[in-house]
PDB file of N, CA and C in Angstrom:
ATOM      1  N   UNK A   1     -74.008 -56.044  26.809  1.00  0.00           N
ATOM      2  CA  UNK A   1     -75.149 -55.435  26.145  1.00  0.00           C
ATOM      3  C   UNK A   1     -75.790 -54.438  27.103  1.00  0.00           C
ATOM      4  N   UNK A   2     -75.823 -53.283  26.981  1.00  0.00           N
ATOM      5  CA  UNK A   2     -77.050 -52.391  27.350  1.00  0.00           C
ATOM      6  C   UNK A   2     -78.228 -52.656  27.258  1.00  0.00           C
ATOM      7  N   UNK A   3     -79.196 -52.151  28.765  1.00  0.00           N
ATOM      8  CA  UNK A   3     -80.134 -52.556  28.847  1.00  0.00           C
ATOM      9  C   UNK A   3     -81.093 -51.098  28.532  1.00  0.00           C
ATOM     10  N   UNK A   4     -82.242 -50.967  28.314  1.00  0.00           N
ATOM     11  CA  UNK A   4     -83.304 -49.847  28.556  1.00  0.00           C
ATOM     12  C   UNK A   4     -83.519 -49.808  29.951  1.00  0.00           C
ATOM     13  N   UNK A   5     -83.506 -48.752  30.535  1.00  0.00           N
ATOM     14  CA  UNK A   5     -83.412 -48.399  31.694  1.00  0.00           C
ATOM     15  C   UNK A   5     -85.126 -47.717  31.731  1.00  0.00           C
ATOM     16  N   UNK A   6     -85.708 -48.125  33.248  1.00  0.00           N
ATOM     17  CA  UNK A   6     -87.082 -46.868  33.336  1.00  0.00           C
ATOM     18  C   UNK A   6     -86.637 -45.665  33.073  1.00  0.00           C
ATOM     19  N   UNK A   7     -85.984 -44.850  33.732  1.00  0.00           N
ATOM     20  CA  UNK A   7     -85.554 -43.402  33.094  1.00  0.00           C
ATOM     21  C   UNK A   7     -85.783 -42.925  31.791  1.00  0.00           C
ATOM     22  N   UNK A   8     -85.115 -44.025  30.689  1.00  0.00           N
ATOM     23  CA  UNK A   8     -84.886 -43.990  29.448  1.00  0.00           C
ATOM     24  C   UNK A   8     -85.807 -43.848  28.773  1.00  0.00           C
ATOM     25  N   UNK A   9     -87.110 -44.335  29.273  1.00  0.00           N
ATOM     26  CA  UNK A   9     -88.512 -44.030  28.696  1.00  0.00           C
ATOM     27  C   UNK A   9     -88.824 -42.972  28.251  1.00  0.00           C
ATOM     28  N   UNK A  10     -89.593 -42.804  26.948  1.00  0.00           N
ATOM     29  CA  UNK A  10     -89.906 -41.459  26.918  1.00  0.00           C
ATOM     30  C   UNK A  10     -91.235 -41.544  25.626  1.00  0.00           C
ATOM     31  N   UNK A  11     -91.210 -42.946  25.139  1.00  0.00           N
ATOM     32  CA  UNK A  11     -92.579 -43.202  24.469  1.00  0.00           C
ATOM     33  C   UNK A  11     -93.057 -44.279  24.563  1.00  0.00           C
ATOM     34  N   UNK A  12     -93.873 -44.774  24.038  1.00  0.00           N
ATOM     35  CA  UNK A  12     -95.130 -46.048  24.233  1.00  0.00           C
ATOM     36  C   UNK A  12     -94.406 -47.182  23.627  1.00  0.00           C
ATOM     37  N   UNK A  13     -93.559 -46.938  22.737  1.00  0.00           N
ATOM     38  CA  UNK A  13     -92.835 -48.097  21.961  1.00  0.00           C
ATOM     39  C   UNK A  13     -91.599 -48.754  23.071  1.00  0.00           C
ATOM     40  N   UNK A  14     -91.238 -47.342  23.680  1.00  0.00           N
ATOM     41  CA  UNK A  14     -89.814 -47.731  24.544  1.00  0.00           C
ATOM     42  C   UNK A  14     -90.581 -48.604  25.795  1.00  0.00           C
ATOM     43  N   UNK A  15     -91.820 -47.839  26.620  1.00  0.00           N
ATOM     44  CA  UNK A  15     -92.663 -48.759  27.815  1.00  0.00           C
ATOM     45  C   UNK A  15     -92.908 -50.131  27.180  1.00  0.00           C
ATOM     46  N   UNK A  16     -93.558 -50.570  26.116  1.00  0.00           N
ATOM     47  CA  UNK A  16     -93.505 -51.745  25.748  1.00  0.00           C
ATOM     48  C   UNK A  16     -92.246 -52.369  25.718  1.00  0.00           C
ATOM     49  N   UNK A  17     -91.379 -51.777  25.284  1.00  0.00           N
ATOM     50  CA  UNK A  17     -89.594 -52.560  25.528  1.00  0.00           C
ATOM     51  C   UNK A  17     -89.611 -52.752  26.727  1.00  0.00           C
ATOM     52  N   UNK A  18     -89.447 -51.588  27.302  1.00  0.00           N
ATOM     53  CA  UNK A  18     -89.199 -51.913  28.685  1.00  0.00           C
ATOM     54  C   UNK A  18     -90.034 -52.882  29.442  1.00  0.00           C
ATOM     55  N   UNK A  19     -91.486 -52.280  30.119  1.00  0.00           N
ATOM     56  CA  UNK A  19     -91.988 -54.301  30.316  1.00  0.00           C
ATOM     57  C   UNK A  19     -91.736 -55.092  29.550  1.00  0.00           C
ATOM     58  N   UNK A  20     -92.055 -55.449  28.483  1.00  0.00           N
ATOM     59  CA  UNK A  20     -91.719 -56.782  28.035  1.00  0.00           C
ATOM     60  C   UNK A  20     -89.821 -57.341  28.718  1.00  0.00           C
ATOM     61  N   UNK A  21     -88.723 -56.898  28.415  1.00  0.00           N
ATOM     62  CA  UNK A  21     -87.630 -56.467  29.059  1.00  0.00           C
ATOM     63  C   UNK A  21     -87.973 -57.544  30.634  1.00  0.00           C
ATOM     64  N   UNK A  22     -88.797 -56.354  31.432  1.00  0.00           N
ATOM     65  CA  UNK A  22     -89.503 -56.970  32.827  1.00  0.00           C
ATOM     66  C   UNK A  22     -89.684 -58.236  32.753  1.00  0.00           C
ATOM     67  N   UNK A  23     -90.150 -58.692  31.971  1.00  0.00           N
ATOM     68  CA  UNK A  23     -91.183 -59.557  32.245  1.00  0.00           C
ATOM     69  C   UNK A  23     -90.359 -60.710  31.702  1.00  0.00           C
ATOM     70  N   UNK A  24     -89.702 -60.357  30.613  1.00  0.00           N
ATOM     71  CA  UNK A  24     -88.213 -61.883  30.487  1.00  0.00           C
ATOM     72  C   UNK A  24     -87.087 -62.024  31.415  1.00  0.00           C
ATOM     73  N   UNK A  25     -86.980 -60.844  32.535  1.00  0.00           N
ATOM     74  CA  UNK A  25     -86.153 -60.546  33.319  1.00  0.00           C
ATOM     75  C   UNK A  25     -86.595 -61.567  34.840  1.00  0.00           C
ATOM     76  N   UNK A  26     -88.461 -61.914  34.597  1.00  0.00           N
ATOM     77  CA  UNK A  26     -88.674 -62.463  35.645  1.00  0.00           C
ATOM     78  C   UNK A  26     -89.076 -64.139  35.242  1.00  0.00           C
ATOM     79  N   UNK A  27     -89.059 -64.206  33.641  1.00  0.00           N
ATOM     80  CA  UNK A  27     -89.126 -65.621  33.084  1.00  0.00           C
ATOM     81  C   UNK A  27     -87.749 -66.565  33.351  1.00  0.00           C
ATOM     82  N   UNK A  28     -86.557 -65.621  33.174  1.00  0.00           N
ATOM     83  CA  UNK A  28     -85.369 -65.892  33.785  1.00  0.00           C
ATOM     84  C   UNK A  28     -85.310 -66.514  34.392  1.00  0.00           C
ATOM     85  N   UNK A  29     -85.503 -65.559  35.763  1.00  0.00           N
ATOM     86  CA  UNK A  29     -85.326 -66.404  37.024  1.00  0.00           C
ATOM     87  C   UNK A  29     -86.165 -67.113  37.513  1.00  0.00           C
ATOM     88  N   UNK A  30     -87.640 -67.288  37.085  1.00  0.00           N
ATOM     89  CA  UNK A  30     -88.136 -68.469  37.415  1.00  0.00           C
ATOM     90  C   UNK A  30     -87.672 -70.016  36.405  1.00  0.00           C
ATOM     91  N   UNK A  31     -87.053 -69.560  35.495  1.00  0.00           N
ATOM     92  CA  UNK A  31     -86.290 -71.033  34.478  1.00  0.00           C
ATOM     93  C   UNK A  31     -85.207 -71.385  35.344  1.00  0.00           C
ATOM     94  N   UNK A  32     -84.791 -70.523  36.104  1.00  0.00           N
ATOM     95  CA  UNK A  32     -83.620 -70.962  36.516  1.00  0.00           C
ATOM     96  C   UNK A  32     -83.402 -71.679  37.985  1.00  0.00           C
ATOM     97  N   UNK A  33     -84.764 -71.777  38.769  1.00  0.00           N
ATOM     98  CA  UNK A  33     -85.235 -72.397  39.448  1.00  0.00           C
ATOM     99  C   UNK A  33     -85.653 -73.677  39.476  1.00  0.00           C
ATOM    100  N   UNK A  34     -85.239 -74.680  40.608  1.00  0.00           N
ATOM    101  CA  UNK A  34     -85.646 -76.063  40.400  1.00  0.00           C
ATOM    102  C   UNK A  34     -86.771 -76.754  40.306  1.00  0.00           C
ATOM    103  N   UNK A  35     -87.563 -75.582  41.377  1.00  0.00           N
ATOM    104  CA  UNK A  35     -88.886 -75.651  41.752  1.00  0.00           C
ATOM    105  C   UNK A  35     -89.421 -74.479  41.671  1.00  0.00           C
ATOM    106  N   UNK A  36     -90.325 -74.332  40.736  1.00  0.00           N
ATOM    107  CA  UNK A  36     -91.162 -72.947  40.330  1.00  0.00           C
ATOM    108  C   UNK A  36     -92.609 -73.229  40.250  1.00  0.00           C
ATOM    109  N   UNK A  37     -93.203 -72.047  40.522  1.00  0.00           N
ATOM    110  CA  UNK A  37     -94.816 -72.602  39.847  1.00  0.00           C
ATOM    111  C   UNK A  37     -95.111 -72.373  38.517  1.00  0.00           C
ATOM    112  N   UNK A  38     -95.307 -74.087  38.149  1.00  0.00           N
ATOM    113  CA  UNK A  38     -95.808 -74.072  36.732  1.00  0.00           C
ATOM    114  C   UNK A  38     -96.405 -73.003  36.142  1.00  0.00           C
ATOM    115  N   UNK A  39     -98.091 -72.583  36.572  1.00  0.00           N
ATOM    116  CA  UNK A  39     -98.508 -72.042  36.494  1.00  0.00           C
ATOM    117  C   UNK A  39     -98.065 -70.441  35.888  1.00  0.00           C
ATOM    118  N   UNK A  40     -97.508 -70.021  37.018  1.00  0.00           N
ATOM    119  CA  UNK A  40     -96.867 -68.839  37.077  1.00  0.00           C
ATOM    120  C   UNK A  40     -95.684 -68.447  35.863  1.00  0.00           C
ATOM    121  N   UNK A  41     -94.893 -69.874  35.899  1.00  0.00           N
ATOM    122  CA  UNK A  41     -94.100 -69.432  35.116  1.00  0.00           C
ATOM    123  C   UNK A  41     -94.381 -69.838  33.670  1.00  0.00           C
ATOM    124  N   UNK A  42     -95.442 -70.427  33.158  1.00  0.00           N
ATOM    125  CA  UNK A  42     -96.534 -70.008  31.676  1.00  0.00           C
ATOM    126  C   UNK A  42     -97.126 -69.176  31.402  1.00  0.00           C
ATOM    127  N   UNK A  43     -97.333 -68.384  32.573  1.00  0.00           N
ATOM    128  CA  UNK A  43     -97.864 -67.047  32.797  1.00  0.00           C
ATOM    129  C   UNK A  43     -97.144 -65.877  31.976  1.00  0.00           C
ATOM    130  N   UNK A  44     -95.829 -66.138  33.121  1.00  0.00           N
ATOM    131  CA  UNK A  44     -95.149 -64.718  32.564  1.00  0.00           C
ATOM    132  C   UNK A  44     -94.569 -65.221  30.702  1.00  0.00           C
ATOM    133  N   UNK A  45     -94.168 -66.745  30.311  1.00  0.00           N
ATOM    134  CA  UNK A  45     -93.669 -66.855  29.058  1.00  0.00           C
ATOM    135  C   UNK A  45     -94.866 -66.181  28.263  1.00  0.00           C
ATOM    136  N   UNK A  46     -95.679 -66.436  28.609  1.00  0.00           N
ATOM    137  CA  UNK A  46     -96.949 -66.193  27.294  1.00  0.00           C
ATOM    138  C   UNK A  46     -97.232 -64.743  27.271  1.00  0.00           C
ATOM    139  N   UNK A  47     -97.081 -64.166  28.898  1.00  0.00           N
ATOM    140  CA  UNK A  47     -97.179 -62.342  28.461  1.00  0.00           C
ATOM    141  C   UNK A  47     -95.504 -62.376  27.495  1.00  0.00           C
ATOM    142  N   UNK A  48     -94.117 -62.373  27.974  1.00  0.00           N
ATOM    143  CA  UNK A  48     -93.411 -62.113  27.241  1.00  0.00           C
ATOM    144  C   UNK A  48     -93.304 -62.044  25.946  1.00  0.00           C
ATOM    145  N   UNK A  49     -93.855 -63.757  25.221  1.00  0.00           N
ATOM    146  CA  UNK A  49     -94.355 -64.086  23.902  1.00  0.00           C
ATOM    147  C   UNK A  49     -95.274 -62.866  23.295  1.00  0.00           C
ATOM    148  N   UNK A  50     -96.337 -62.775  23.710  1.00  0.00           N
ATOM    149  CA  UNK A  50     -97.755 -61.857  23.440  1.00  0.00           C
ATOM    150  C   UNK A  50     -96.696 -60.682  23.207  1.00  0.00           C
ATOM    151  N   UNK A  51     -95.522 -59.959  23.877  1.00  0.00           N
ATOM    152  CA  UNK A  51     -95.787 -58.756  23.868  1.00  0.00           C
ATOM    153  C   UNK A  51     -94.335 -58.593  22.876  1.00  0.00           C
ATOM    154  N   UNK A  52     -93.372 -59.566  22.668  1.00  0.00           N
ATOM    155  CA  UNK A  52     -92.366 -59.933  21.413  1.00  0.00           C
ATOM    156  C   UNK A  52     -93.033 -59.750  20.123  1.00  0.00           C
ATOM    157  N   UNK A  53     -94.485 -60.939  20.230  1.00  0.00           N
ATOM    158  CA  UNK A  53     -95.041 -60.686  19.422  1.00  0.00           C
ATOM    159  C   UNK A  53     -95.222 -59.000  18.414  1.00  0.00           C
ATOM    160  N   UNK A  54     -96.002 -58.526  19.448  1.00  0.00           N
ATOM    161  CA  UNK A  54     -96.433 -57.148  19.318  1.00  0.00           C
ATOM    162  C   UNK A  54     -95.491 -56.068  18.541  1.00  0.00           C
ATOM    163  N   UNK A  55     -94.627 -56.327  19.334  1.00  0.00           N
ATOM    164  CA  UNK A  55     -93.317 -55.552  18.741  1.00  0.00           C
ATOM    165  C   UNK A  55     -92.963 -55.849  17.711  1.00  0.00           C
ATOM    166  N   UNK A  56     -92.720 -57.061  16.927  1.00  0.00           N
ATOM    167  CA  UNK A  56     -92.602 -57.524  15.952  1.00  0.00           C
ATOM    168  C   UNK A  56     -93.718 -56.703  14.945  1.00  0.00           C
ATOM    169  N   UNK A  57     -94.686 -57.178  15.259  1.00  0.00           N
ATOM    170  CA  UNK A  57     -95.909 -57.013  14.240  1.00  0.00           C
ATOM    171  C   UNK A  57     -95.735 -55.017  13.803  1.00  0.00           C
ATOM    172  N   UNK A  58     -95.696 -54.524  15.377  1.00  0.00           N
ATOM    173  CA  UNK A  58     -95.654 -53.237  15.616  1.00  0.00           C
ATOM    174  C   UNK A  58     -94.590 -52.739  15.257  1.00  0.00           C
ATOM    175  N   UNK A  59     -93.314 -53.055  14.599  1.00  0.00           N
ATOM    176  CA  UNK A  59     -92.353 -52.625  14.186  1.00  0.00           C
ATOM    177  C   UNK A  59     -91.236 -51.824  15.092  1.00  0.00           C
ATOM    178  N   UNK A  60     -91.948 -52.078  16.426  1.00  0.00           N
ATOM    179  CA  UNK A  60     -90.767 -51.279  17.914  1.00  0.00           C
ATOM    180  C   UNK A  60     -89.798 -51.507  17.443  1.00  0.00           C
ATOM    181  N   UNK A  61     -88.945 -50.782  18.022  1.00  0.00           N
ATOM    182  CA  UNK A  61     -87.414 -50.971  17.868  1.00  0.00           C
ATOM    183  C   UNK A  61     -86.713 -51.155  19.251  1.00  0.00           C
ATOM    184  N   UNK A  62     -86.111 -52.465  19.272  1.00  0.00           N
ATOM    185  CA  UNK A  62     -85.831 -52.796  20.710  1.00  0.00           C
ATOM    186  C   UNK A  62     -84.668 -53.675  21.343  1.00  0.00           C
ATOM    187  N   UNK A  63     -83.787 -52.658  20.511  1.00  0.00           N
ATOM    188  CA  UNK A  63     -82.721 -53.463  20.045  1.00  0.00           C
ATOM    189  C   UNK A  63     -81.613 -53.516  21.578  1.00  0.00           C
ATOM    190  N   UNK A  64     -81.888 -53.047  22.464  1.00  0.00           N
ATOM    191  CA  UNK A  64     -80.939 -52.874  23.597  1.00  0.00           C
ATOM    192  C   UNK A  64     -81.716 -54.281  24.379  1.00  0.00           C
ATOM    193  N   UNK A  65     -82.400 -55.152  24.308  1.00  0.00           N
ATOM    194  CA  UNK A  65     -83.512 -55.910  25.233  1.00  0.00           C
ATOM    195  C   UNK A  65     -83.090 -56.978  25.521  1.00  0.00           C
ATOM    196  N   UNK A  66     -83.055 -57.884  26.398  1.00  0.00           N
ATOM    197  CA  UNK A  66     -83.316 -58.949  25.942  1.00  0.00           C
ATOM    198  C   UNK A  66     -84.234 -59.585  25.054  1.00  0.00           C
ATOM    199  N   UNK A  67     -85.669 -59.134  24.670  1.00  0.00           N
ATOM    200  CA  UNK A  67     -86.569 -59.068  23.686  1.00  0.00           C
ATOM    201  C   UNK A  67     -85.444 -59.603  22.146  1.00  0.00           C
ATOM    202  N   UNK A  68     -84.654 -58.776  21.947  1.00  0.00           N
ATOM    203  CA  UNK A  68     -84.169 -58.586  20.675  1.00  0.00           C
ATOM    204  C   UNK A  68     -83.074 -60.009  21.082  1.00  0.00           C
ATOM    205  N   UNK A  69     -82.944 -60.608  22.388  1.00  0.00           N
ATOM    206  CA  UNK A  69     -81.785 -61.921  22.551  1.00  0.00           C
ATOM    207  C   UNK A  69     -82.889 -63.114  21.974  1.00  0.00           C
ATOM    208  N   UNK A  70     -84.016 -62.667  22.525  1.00  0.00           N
ATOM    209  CA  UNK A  70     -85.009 -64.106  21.993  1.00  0.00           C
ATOM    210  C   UNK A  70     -85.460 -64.035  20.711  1.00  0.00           C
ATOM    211  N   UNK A  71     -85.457 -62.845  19.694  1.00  0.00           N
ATOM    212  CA  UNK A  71     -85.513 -62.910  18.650  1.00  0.00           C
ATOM    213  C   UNK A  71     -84.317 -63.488  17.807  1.00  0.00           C
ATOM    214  N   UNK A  72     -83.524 -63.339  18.369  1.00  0.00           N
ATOM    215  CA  UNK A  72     -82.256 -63.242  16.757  1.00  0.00           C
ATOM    216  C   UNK A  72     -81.401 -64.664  17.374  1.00  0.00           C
ATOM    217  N   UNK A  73     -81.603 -65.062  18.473  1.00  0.00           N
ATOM    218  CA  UNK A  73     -80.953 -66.266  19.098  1.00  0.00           C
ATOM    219  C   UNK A  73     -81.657 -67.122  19.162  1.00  0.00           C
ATOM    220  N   UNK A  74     -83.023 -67.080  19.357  1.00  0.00           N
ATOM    221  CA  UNK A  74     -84.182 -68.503  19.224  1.00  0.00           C
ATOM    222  C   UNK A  74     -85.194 -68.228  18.547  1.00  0.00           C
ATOM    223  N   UNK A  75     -85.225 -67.321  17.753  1.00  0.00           N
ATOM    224  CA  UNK A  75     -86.172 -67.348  16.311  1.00  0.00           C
ATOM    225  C   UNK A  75     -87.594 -66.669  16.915  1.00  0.00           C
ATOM    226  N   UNK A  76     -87.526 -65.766  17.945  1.00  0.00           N
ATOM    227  CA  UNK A  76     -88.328 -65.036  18.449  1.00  0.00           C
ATOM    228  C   UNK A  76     -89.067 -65.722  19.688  1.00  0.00           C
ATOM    229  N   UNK A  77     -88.801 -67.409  20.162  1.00  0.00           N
ATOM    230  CA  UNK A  77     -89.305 -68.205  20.744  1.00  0.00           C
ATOM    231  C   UNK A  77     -88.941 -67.807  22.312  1.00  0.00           C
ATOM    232  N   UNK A  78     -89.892 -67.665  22.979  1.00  0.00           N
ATOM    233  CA  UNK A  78     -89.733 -67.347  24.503  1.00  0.00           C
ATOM    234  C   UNK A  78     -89.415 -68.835  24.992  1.00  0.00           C
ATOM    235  N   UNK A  79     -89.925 -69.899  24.853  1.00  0.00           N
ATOM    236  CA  UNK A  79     -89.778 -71.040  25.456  1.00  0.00           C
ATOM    237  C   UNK A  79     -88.376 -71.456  25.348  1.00  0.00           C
ATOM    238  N   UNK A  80     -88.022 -70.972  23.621  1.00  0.00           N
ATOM    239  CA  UNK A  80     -86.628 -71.670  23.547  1.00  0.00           C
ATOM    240  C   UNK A  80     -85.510 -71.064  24.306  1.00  0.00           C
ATOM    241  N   UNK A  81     -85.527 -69.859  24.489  1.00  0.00           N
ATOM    242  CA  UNK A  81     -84.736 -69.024  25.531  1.00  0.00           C
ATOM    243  C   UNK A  81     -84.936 -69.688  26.559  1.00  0.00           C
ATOM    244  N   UNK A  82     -85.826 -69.750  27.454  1.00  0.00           N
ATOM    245  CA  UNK A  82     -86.293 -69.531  28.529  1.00  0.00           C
ATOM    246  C   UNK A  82     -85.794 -71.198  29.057  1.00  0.00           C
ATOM    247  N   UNK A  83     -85.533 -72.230  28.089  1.00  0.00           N
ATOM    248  CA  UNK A  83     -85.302 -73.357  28.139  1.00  0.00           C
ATOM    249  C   UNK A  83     -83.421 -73.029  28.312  1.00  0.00           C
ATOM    250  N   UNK A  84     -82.702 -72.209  28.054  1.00  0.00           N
ATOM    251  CA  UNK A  84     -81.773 -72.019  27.684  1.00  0.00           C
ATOM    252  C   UNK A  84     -80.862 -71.876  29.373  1.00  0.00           C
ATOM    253  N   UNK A  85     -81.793 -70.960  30.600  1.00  0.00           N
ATOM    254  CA  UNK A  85     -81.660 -70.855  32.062  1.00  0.00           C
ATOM    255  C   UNK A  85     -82.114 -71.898  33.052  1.00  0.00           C
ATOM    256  N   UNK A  86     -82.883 -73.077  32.453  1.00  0.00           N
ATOM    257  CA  UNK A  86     -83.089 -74.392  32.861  1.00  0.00           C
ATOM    258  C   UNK A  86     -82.083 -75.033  33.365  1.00  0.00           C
ATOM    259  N   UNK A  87     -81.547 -75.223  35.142  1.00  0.00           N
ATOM    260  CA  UNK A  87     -81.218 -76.678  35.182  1.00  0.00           C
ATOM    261  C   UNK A  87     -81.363 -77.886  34.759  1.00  0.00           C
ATOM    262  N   UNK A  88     -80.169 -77.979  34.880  1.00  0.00           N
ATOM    263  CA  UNK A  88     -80.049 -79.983  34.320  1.00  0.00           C
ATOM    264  C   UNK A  88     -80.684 -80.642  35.189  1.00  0.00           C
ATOM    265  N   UNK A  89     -81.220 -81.342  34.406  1.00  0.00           N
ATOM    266  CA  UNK A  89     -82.362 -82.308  35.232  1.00  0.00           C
ATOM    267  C   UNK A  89     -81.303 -83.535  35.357  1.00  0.00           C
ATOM    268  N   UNK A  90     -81.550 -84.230  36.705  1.00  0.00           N
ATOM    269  CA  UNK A  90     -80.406 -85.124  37.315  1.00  0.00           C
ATOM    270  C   UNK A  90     -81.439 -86.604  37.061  1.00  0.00           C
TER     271      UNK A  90
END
């Protein structure tokens, strides 16, 4: 899959792809960590969520994203993705 690149920017709909993009790019790798800060990493799910949201509502088109993996693969759910880069708990 192709990603949106910063370069690629060139309106307000694509910057919202793109952070949001960011910001599941850093929900990632804190899921995929054994030890993360809680905190932190409810942080970034709930901006990601908030800004999926948005797009949704806002009709972006954001189809190169990961944005568009947590929509059409976990029903728009950041947690359920984000549960998806989780180690197995031993």
């Amino acid at each position: 899959m192709s990603r949106l690149f910063r370069a690629d920017v060139r309106t307000p709909e694509q910057a919202l792809a793109y952070l949001t993009d960011c910001t599941l790019a850093t929900v990632c790798d804190l899921a995929a960590k054994r030890s993360r800060p809680k905190h932190e990493f409810d942080r970034q799910k709930t901006m990601a969520q908030t800004a999926i949201n948005w797009m949704l509502e806002m009709k972006v088109d954001f189809h190169d994203t990961r944005a568009r993996d947590v929509v059409d693969k976990h029903g728009g759910s950041v947690d359920a993705w984000a549960a998806t880069f989780m180690p197995a708990v031993d």
